[in-house]
Structure formats: structure tokens, C-alpha cells
C-alpha atoms as a PDB file:
ATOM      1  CA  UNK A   1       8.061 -26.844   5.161  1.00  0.00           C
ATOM      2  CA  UNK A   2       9.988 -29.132   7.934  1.00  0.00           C
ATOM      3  CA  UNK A   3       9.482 -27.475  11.279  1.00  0.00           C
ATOM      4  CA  UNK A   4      12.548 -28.277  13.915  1.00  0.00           C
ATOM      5  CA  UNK A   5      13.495 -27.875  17.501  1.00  0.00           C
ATOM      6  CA  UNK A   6      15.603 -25.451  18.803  1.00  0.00           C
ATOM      7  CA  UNK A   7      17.198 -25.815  21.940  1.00  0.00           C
ATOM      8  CA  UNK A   8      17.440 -22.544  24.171  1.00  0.00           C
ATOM      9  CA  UNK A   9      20.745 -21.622  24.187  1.00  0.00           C
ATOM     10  CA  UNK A  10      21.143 -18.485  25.878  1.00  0.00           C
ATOM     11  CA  UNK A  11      23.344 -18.424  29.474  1.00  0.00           C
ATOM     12  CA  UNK A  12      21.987 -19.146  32.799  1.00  0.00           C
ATOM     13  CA  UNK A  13      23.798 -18.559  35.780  1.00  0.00           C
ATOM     14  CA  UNK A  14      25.795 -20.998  37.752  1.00  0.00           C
ATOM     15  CA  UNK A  15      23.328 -21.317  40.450  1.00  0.00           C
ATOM     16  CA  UNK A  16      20.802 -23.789  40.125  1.00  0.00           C
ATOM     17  CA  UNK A  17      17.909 -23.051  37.531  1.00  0.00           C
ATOM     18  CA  UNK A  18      14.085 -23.442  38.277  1.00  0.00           C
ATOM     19  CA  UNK A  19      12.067 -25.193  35.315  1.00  0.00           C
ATOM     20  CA  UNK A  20       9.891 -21.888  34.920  1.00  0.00           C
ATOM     21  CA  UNK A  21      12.933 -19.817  33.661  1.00  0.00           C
ATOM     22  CA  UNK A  22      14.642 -22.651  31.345  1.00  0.00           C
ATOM     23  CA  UNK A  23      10.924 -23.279  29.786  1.00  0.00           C
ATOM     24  CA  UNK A  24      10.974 -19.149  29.391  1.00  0.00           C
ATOM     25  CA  UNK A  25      14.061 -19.317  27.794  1.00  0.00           C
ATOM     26  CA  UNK A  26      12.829 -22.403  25.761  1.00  0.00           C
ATOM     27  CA  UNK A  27       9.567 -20.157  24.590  1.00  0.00           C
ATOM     28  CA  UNK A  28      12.000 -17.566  23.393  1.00  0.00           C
ATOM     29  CA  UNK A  29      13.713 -19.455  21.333  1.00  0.00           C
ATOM     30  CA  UNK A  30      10.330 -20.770  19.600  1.00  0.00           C
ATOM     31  CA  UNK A  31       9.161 -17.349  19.167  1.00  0.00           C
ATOM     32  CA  UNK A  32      12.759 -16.699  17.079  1.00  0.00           C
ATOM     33  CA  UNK A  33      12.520 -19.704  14.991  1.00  0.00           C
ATOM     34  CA  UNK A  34       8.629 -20.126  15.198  1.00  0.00           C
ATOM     35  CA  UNK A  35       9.070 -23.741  14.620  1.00  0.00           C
ATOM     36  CA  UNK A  36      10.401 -25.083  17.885  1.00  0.00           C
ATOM     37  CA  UNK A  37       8.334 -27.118  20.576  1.00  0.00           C
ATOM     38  CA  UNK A  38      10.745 -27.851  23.585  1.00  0.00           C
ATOM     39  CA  UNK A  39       9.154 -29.622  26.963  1.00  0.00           C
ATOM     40  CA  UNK A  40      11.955 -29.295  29.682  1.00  0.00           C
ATOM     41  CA  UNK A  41      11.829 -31.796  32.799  1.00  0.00           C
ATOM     42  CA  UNK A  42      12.854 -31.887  36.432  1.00  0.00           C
ATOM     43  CA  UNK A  43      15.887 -33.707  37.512  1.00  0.00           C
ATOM     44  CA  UNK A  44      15.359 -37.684  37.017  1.00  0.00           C
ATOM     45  CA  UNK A  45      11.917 -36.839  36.162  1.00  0.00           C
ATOM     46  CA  UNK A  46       9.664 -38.197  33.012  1.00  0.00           C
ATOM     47  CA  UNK A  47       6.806 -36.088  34.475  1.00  0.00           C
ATOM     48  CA  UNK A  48       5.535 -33.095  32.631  1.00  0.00           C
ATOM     49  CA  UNK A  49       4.521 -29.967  34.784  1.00  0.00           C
ATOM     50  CA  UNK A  50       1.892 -27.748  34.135  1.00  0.00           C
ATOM     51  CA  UNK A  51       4.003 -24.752  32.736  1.00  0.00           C
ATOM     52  CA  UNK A  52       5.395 -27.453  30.118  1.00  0.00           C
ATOM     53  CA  UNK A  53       2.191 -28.884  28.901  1.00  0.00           C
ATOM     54  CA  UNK A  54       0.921 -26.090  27.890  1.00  0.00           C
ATOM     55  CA  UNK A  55       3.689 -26.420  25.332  1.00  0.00           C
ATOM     56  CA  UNK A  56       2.368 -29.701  24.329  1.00  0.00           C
ATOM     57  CA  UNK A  57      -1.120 -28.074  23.952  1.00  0.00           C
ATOM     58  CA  UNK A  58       0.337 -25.912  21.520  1.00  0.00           C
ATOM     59  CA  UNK A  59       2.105 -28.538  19.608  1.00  0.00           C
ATOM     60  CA  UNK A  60      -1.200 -30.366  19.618  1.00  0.00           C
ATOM     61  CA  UNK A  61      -3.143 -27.179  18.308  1.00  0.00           C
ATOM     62  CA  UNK A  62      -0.737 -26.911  15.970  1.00  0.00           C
ATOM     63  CA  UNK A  63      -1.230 -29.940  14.408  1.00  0.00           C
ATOM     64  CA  UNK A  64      -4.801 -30.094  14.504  1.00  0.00           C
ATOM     65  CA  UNK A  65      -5.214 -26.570  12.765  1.00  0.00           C
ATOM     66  CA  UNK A  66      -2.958 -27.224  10.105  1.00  0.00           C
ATOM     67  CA  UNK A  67      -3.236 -31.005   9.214  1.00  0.00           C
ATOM     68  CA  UNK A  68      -0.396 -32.109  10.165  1.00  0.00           C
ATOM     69  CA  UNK A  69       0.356 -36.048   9.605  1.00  0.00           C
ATOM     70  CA  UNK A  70       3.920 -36.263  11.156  1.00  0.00           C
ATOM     71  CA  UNK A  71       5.631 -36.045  14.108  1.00  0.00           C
ATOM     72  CA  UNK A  72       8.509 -36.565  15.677  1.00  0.00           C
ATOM     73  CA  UNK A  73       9.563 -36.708  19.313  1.00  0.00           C
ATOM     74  CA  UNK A  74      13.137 -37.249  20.574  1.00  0.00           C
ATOM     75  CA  UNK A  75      14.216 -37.731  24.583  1.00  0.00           C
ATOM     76  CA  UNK A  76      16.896 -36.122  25.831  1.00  0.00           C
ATOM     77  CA  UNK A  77      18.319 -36.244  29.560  1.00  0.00           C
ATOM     78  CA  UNK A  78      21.553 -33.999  31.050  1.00  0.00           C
ATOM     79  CA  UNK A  79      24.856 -36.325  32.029  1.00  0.00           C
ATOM     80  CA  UNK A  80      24.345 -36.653  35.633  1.00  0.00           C
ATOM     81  CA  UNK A  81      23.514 -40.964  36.186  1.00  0.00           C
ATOM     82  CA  UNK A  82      25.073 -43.731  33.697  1.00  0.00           C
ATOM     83  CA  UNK A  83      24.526 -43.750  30.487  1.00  0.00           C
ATOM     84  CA  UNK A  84      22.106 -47.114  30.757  1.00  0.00           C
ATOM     85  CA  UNK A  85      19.975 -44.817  33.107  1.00  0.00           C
ATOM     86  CA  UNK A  86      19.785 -42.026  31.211  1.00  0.00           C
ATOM     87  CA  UNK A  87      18.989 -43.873  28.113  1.00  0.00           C
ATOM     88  CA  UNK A  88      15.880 -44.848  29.652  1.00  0.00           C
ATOM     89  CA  UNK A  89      14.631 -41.843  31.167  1.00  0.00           C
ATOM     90  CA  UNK A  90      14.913 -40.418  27.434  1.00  0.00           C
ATOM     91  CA  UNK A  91      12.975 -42.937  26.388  1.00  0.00           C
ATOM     92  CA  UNK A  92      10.432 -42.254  29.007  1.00  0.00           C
ATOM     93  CA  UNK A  93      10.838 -38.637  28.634  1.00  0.00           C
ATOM     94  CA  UNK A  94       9.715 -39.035  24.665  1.00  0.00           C
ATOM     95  CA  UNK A  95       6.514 -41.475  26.122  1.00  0.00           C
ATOM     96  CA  UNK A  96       5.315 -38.938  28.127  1.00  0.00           C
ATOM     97  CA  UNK A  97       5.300 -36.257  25.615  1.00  0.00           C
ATOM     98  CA  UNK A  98       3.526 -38.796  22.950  1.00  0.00           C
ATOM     99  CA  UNK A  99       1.339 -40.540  25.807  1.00  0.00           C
ATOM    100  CA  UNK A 100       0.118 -36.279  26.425  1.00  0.00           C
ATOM    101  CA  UNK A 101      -0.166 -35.614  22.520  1.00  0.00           C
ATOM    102  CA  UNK A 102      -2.839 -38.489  22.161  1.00  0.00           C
ATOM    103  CA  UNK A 103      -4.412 -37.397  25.034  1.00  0.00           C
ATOM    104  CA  UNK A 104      -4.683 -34.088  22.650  1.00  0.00           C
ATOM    105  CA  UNK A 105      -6.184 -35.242  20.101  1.00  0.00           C
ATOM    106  CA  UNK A 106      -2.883 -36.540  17.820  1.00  0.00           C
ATOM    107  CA  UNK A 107      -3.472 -40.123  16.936  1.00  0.00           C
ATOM    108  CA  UNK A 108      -0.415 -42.541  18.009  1.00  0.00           C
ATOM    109  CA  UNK A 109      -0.131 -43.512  13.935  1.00  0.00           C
ATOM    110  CA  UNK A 110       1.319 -39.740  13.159  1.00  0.00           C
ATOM    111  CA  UNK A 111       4.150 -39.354  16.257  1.00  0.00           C
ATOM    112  CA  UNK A 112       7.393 -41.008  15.768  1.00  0.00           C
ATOM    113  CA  UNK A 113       9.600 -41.828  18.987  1.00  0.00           C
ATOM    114  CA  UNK A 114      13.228 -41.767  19.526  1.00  0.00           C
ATOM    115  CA  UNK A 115      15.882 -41.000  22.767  1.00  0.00           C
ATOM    116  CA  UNK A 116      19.442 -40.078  22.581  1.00  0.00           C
ATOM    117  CA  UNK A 117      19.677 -40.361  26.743  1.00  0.00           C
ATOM    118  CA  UNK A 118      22.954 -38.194  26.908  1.00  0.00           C
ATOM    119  CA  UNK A 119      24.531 -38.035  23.668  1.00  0.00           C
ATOM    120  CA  UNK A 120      22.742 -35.414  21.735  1.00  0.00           C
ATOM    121  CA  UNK A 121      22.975 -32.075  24.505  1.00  0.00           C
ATOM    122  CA  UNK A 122      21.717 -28.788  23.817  1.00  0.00           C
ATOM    123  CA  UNK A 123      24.825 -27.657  26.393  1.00  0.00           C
ATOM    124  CA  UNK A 124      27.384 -29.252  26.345  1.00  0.00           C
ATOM    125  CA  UNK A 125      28.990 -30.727  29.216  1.00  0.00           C
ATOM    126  CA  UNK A 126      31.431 -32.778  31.157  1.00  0.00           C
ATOM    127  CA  UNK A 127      29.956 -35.750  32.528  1.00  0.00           C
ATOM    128  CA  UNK A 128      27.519 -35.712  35.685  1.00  0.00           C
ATOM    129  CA  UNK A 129      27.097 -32.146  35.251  1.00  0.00           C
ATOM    130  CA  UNK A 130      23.402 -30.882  36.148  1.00  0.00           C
ATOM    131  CA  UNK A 131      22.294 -29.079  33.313  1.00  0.00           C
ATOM    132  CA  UNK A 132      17.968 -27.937  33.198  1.00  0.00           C
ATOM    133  CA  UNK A 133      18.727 -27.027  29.655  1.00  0.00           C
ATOM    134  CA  UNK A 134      19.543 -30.829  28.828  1.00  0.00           C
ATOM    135  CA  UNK A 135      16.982 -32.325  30.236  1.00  0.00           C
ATOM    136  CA  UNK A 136      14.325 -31.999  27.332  1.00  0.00           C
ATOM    137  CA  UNK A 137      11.871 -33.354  25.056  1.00  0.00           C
ATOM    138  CA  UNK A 138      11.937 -32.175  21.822  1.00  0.00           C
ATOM    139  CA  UNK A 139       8.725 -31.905  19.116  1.00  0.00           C
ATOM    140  CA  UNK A 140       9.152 -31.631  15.700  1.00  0.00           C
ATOM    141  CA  UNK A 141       6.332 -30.982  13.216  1.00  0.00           C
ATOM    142  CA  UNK A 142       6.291 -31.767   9.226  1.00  0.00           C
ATOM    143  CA  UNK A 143       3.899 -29.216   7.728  1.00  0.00           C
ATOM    144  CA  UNK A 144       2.059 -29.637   4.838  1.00  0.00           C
ATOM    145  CA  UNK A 145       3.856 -27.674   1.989  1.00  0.00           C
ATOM    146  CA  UNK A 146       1.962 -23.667   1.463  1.00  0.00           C
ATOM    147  CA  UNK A 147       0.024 -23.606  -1.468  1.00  0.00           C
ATOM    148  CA  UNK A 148       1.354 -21.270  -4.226  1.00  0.00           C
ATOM    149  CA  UNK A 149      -0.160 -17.924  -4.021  1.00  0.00           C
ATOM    150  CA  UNK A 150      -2.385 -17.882  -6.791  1.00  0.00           C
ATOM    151  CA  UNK A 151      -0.673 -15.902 -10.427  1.00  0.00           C
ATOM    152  CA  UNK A 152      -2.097 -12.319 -10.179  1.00  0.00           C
ATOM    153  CA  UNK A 153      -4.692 -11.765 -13.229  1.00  0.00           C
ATOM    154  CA  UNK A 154      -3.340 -11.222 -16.242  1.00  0.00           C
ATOM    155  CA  UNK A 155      -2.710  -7.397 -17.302  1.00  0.00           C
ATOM    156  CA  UNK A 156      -3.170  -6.625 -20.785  1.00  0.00           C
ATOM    157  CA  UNK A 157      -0.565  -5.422 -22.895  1.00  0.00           C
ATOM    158  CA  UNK A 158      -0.448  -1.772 -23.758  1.00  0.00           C
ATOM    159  CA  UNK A 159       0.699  -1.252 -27.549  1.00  0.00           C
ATOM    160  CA  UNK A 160       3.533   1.424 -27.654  1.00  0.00           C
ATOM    161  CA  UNK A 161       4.027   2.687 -31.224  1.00  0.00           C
ATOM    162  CA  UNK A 162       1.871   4.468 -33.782  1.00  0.00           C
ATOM    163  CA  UNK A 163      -1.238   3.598 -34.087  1.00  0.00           C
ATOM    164  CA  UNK A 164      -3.725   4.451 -37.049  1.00  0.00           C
ATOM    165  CA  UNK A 165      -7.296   4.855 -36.720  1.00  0.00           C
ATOM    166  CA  UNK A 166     -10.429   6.310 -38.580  1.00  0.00           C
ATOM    167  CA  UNK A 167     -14.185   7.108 -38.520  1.00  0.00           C
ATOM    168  CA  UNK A 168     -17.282   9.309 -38.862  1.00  0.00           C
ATOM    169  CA  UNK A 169     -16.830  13.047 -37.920  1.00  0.00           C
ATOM    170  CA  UNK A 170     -19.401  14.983 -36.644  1.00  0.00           C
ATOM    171  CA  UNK A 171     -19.964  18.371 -35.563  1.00  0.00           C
ATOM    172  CA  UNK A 172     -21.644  21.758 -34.574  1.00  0.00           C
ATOM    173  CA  UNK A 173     -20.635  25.411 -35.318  1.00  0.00           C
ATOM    174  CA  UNK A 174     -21.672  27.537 -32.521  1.00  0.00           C
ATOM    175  CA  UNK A 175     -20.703  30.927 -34.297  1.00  0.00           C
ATOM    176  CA  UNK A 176     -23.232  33.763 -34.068  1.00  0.00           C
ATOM    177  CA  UNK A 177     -25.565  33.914 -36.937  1.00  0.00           C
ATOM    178  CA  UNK A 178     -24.060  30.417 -38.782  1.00  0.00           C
ATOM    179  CA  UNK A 179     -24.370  28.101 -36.805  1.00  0.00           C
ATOM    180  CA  UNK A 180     -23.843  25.196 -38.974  1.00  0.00           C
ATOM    181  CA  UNK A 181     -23.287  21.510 -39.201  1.00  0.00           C
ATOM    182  CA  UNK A 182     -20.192  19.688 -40.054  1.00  0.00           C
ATOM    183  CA  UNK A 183     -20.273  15.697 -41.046  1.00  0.00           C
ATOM    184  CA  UNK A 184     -17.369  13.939 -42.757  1.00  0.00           C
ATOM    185  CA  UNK A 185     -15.027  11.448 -41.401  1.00  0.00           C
ATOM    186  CA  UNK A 186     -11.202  11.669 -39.927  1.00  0.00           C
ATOM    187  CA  UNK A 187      -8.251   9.580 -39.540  1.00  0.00           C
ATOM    188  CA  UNK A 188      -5.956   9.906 -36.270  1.00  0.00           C
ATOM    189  CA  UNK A 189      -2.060   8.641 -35.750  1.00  0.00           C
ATOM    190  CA  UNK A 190      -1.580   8.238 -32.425  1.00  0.00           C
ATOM    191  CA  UNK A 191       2.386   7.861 -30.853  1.00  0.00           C
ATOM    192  CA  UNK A 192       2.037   6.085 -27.187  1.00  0.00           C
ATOM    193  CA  UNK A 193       5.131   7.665 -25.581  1.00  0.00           C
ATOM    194  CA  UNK A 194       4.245   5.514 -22.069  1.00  0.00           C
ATOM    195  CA  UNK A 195       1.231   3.137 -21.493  1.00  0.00           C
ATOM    196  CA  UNK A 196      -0.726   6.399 -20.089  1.00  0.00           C
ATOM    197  CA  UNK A 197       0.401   9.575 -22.563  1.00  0.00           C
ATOM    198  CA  UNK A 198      -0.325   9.807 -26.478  1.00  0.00           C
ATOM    199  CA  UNK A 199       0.411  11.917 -28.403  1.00  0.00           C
ATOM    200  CA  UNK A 200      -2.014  12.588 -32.033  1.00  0.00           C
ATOM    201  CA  UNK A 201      -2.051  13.978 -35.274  1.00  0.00           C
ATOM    202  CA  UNK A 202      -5.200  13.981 -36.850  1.00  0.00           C
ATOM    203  CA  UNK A 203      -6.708  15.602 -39.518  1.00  0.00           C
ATOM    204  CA  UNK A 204     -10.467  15.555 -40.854  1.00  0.00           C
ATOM    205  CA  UNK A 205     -12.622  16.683 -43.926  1.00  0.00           C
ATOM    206  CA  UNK A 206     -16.007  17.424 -43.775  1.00  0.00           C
ATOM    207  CA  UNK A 207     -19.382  19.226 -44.993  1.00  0.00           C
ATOM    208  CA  UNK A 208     -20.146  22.418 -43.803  1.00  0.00           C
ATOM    209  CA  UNK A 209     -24.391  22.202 -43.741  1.00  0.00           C
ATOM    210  CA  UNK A 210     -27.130  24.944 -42.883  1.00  0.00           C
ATOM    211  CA  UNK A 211     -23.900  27.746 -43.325  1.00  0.00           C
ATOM    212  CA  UNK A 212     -24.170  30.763 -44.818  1.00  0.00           C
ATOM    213  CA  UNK A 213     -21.735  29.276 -47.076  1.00  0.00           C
ATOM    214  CA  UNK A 214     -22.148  25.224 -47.846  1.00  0.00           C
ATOM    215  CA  UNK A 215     -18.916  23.922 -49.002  1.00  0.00           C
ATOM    216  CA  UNK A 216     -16.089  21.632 -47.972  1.00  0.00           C
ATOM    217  CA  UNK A 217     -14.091  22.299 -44.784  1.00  0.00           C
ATOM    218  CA  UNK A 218     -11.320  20.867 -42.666  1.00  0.00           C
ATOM    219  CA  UNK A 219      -9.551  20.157 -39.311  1.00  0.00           C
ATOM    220  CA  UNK A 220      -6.325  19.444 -38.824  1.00  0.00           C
ATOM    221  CA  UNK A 221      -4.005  19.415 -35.067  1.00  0.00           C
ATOM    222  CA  UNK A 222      -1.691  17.961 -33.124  1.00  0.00           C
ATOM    223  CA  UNK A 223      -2.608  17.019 -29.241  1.00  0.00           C
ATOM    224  CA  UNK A 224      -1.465  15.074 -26.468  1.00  0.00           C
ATOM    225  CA  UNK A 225      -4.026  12.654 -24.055  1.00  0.00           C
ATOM    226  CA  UNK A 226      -3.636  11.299 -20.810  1.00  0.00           C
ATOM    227  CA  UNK A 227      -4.627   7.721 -20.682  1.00  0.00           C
ATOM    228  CA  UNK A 228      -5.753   5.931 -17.486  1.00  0.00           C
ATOM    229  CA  UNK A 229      -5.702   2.466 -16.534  1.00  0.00           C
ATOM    230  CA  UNK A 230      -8.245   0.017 -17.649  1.00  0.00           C
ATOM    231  CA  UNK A 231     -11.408  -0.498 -16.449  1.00  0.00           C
ATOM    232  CA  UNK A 232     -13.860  -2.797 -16.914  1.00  0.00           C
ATOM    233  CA  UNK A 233     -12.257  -3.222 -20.559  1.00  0.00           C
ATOM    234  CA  UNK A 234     -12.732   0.646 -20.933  1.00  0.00           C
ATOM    235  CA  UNK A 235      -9.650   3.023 -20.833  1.00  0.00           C
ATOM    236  CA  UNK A 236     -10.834   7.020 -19.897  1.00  0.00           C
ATOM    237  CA  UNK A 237      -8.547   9.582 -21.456  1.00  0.00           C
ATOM    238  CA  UNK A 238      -8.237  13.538 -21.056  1.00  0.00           C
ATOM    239  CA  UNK A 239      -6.425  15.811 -22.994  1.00  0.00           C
ATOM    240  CA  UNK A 240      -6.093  18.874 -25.447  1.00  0.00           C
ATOM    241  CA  UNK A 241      -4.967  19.691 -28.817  1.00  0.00           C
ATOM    242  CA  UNK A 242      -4.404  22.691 -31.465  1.00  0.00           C
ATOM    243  CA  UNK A 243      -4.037  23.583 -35.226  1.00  0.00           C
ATOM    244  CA  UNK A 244      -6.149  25.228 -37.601  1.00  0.00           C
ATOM    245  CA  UNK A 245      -9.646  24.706 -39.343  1.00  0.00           C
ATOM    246  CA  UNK A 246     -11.477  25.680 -42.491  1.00  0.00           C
ATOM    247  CA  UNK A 247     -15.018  26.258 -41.535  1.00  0.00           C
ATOM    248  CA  UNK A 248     -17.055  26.329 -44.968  1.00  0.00           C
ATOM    249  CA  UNK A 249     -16.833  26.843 -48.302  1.00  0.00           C
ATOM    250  CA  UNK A 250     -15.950  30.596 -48.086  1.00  0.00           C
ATOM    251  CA  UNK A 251     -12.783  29.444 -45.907  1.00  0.00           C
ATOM    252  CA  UNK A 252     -13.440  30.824 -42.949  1.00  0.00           C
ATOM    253  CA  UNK A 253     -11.783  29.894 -39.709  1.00  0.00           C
ATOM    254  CA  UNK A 254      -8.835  30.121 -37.880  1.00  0.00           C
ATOM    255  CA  UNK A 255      -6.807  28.662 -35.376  1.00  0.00           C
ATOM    256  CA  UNK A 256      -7.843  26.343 -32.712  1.00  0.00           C
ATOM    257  CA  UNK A 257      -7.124  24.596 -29.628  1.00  0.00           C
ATOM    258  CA  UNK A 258      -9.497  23.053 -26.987  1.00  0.00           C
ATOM    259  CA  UNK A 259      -9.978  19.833 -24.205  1.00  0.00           C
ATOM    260  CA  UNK A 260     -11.293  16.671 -25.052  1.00  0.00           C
ATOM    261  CA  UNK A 261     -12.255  13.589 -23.259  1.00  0.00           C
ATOM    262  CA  UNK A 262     -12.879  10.377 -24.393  1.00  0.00           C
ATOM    263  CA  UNK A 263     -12.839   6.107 -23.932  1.00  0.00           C
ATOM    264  CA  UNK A 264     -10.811   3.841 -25.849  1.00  0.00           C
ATOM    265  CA  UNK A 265     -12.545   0.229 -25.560  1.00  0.00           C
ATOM    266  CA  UNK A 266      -9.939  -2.098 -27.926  1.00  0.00           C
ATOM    267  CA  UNK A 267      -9.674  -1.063 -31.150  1.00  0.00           C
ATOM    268  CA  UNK A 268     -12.459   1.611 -31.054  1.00  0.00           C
ATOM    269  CA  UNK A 269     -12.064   4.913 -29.543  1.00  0.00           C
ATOM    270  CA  UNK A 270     -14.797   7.706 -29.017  1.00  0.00           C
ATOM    271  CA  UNK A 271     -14.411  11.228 -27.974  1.00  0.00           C
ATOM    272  CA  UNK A 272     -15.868  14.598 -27.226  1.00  0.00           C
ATOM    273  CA  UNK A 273     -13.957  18.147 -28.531  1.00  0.00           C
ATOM    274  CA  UNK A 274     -14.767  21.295 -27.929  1.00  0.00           C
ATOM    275  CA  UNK A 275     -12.275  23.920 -30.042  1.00  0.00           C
ATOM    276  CA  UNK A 276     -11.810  27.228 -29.493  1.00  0.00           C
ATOM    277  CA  UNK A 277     -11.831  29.539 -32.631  1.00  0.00           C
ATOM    278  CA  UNK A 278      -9.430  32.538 -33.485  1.00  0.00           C
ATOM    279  CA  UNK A 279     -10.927  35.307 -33.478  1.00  0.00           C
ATOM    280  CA  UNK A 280     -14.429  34.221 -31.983  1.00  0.00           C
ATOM    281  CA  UNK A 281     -16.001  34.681 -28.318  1.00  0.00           C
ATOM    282  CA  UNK A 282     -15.318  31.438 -26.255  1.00  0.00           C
ATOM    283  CA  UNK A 283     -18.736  30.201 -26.408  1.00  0.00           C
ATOM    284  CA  UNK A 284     -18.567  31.266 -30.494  1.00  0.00           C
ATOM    285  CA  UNK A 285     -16.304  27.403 -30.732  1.00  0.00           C
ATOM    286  CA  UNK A 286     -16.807  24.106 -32.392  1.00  0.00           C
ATOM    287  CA  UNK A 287     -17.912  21.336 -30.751  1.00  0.00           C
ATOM    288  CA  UNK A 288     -17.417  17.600 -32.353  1.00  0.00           C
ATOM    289  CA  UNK A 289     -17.485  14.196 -31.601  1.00  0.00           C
ATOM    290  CA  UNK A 290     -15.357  11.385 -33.441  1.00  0.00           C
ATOM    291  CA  UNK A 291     -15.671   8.115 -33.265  1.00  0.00           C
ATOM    292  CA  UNK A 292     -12.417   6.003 -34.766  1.00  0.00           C
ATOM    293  CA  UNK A 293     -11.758   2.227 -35.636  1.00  0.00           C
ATOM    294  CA  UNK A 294      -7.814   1.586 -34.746  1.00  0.00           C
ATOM    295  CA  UNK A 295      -6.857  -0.162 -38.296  1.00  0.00           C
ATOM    296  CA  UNK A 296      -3.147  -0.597 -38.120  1.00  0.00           C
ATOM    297  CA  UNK A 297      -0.477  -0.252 -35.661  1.00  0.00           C
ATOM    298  CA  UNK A 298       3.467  -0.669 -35.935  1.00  0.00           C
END
């Protein structure tokens, strides 16, 4: 990014103007464009006064904080005196401001020196017209390009679809005087409506083990899971579904419904389910856990 000057600009009055105000007005305008490095002069003068080199110090900060390895620095004088005369004092106006540079710290190799003498005003005006706002130096700074902000880490890709998944089922039947074990193995469809909600339909056979009646049973429901953002590769979900199950042999059961948590970690997905059974006491449920390999998704 090219820094350049900016002239002040804004009205003074008629009357005659000290250089504290027209350097005020000068630091205004820097503050607006946050680029501009002005050094204002007295009348006839190649001198630089205390209030205007601390402009210089800045320019010199400036370019020793941020590496700076050009600069530029153009003389500039009002139209009162010939235009010979004023010629030179721009020139000496623009040696000054280098000669206080070096003395700063920026080697003579970086600053580039030009003057305009009269022909280049930040006012204009007829000739031999006293003008403070003329009578100027101006810096200007080439900064090193920014770097480019660095590309924010890549997010991965939700699927959205139907996804299929299966695996082990296994659980325990908390009713009072069967309690019981159930192993067999389910298969899940899952429908991502956003990258956070699912909805499932899942169904599951198993083994009813330890019952009063051994025999075959089943599970089948419909559910919906919040799904939170990744991380650490691991995405928590919550949710809650409800259908019907088959608890033995004898066909016992009911429907259900109950909460569920559970991680997804890439294609394999684990969870905890606790069902409530028609008909039972709520502490009279079934309580499973599922683990499923995501096989297919479209």
C-alpha cells in the first residue's frame, strides 16, 4: 500500500496564521487519511520548528517499525518572491526534511528528493499571496504490501441426505421379576434435515436372554437428534425417539419412547437409550446401547 500526502485544506481566516494552527490543521488531515506526513515552514524559512519535527519523528518511526525502503520528499513554498527564489527554498525546504530523517535513523539511500517551488499549491493563489498552508514539505511513505490473512482452517463438510448405518445391539430389561438381556444387531437411516438436526428410522432384532420367556424380539422407532458442532473430530448429539417393541418370545411389550445421547466420530456412531415401556413403572424401561458403522449414504 502507497501512503500519500494530504495537504490541509480546511479554511483559515484572513488574518495572518501562526505555524502551530496550520501544523494542527495539517495533523488533522493525517489522522483522516492516516497516510499523510506534512512539515509546514515559516515565511522564507527552510528551518524546521520544534512543533514540526515531531512530525518528522513520526515519519521516521514509521518507517523504522514497519520496514519501510522508500521515501519520498517534495518542497513546496507559497507565491510570495520569484519563481527562481522560490524554487530554491523548495529545494532547501525538501533538504531539511531529508537532512532531519537521517538524523532519525532513515538512511539517505531510501529518501527520494524533489521541489515544485510554487507550482504545485495546496491553496491556490494569485501570485505573491502569503499563504502558511503553501509553504510545506511533504513525506510520502511506500509500505510494504500486508500479508494475506492466513485461509481460516478448513471446515469439514457435513453430508445432508440419508444415511445408512448398522451394528451390534445390546441391551437390558429392567422389568420387575424379568429382567432380561437383549443382544442382536440394528440398522439406522438417518435424514440430515440441517448440518445439526437428524431425523432416524431404525429398527433392530434381537435375543431376549435370562427371560421368563427366551425367544426373538424387536425394536422399531422413529426419532429426531440434535447434532452439535465438531469437536476434536467428535460430534455430541441429544435427542429422543418412539415406536413399539417386542420384548421376548411370548411378545410382550408395548409402546415406547425415551432420550438418548450419543457421539458420531466419521463413519461410526455410538449411543446410549433409555425407553420407556407402555404399561410399565418408569424405572420398569429398557435401557440399550448401539453402536453403528455408516455404510452408505445418498
Amino acid at each position: 500500500m502507497r501512503f500519500t500526502t494530504l495537504a490541509a485544506t480546511a479554511a483559515l481566516a484572513v488574518a495572518p496564521v501562526g505555524l502551530a494552527s496550520v501544523a494542527a490543521i495539517g495533523l488533522a488531515a493525517q489522522a483522516q487519511a492516516q497516510a499523510s506526513h506534512t512539515v509546514f515552514f515559516a515565511l522564507d524559512s527552510s528551518r524546521i520548528d520544534a512543533e514540526n519535527m515531531a512530525i518528522v519523528e513520526r515519519a521516521a518511526a514509521e518507517f523504522a517499525a514497519t520496514g519501510t525502503t522508500a521515501v519520498s520528499i517534495v518542497g513546496h513554498t507559497d507565491t510570495t518572491g520569484s519563481r527562481e527564489h522560490n524554487m530554491r527554498l523548495s529545494q532547501r525546504r525538501a533538504e531539511s526534511v531529508a537532512s532531519a530523517l537521517a538524523a532519525r535513523g532513515v538512511p539517505a539511500d531510501a529518501v527520494t528528493l524533489a521541489w515544485r517551488g510554487q507550482d504545485d499549491l495546496a491553496v491556490p493563489t494569485a501570485d505573491n499571496v502569503l499563504e502558511p498552508r503553501n509553504r510545506r514539505a511533504e513525506i510520502t511513505i511506500d509500505m510494504p504490501a500486508a500479508a494475506p490473512a492466513p485461509a481460516p482452517a478448513p471446515v469439514a463438510a457435513v453430508p445432508l441426505g440419508v444415511t445408512l448405518g448398522a451394528g451390534p445391539f445390546i441391551g437390558y430389561n429392567l422389568e420387575n421379576g424379568d429382567n432380561s438381556w437383549l443382544l442382536g444387531g440394528q440398522i439406522i437411516a438417518r435424514y440430515a434435515v440441517t448440518p445439526n438436526v437428524d431425523l432416524t428410522g431404525e429398527g433392530a432384532v434381537f435375543y431376549n436372554t435370562d427371560a421368563n420367556d427366551d425367544g426373538w424380539g424387536g425394536r422399531i422407532a422413529a426419532g429426531a437428534d440434535y447434532v452439535f458442532n465438531e469437536v476434536s473430530g467428535v460430534r455430541p448429539f441429544v435427542g429422543a425417539s418412539g415406536g413399539h417393541m417386542w420384548i421376548d418370545g411370548s411378545g410382550t411389550g408395548g409402546f415406547l419412547g425415551g432420550p438418548r445421547i450419543g457421539v458420531k466420530a466419521g463413519d461410526i456412531e455410538a449411543r446410549v437409550q433409555y425407553d420407556f415401556v407402555e404399561s410399565r413403572s418408569a424405572d420398569e424401561g429398557v435401557i440399550s446401547l448401539s453402536v453403528n458403522y455408516n455404510f452408505f449414504t445418498f
